[in-house]
Protein backbone atom coordinates (compact mmCIF):
# COMPACT_ATOMS: atom_id res chain seq x y z
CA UNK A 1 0.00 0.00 0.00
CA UNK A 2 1.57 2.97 -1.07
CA UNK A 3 1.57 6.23 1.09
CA UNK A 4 0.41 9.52 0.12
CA UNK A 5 2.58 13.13 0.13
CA UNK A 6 0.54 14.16 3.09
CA UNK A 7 1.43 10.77 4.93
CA UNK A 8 5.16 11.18 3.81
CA UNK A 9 5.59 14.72 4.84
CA UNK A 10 4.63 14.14 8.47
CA UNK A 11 7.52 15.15 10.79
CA UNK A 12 8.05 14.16 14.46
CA UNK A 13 6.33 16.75 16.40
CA UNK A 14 4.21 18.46 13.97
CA UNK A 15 0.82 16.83 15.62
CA UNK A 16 1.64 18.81 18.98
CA UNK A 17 -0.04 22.11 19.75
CA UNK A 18 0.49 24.25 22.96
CA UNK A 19 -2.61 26.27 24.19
CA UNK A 20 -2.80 28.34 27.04
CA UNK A 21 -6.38 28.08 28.84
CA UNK A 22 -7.73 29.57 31.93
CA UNK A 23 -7.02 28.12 35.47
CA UNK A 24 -10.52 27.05 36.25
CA UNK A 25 -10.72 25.23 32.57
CA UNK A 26 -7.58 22.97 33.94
CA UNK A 27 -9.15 22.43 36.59
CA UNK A 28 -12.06 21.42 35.21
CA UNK A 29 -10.05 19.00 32.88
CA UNK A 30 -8.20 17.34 35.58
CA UNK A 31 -11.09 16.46 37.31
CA UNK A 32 -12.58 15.18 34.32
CA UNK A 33 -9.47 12.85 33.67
CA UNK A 34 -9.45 12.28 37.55
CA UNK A 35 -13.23 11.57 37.66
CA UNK A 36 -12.71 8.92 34.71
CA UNK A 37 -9.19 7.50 35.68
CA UNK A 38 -8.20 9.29 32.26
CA UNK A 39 -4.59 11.30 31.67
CA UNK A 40 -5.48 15.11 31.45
CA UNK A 41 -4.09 14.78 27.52
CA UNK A 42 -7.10 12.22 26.94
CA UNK A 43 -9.75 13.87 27.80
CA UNK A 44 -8.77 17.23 26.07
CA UNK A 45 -8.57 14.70 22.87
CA UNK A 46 -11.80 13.56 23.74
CA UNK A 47 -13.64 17.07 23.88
CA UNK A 48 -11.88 18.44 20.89
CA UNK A 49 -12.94 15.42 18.90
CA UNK A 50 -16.57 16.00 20.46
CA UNK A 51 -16.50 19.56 20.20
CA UNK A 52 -15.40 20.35 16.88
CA UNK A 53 -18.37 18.64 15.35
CA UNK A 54 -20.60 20.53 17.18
CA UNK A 55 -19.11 23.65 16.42
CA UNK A 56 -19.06 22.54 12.88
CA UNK A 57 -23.35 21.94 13.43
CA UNK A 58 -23.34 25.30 15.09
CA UNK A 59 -21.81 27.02 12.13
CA UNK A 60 -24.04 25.77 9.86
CA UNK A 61 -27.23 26.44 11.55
CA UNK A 62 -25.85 29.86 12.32
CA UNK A 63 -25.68 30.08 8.15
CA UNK A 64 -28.88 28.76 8.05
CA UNK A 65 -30.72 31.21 10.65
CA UNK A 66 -28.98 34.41 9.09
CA UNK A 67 -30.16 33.16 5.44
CA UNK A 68 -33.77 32.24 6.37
CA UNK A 69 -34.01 35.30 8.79
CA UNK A 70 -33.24 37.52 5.98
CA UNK A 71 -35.33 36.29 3.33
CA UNK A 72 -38.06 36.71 6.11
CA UNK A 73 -37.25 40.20 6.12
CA UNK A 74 -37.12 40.70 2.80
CA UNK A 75 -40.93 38.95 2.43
CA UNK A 76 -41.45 40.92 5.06
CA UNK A 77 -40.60 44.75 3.37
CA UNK A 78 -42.92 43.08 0.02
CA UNK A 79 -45.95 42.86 2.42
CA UNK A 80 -45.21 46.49 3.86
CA UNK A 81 -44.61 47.62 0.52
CA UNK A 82 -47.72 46.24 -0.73
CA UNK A 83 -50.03 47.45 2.00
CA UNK A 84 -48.23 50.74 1.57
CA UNK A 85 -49.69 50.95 -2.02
């Protein structure tokens, strides 16, 4: 099986990625992983790998509201325009 560029290009390291969060966020982490007999680094895996999907479903029915909301305003100014006339 032969490997793609993307899979050849990977260097040692590259995966990692340093974020500073607030002091009651830790701690709400470590209690998590504490809680669940889980390292810290696993459950910060497991709610970016929940969370980004969500996010992702929040974006879109963000886009969603905003376009439907406007057309609704726009149907709206025809019916004032028409009563107007």
């Amino acid at each position: 099986m032969k490997k793609t560029e993307s899979e050849k290009q990977k260097l040692r390291g590259e995966h990692c990625l340093n974020i500073f969060v607030s002091y009651e966020l830790k701690k709400q982490l470590k209690d998590l992983a504490e809680k669940y007999d889980r390292t810290t680094a696993d459950i910060v895996r497991a709610v970016l790998k929940i969370g980004i999907p969500m996010m992702e479903g929040l974006s879109q029915a963000e886009e969603i509201m905003v376009k439907e909301y406007i057309e609704l305003f726009r149907k709206l100014r025809q019916v004032k325009a028409l009563k107007e006339i």
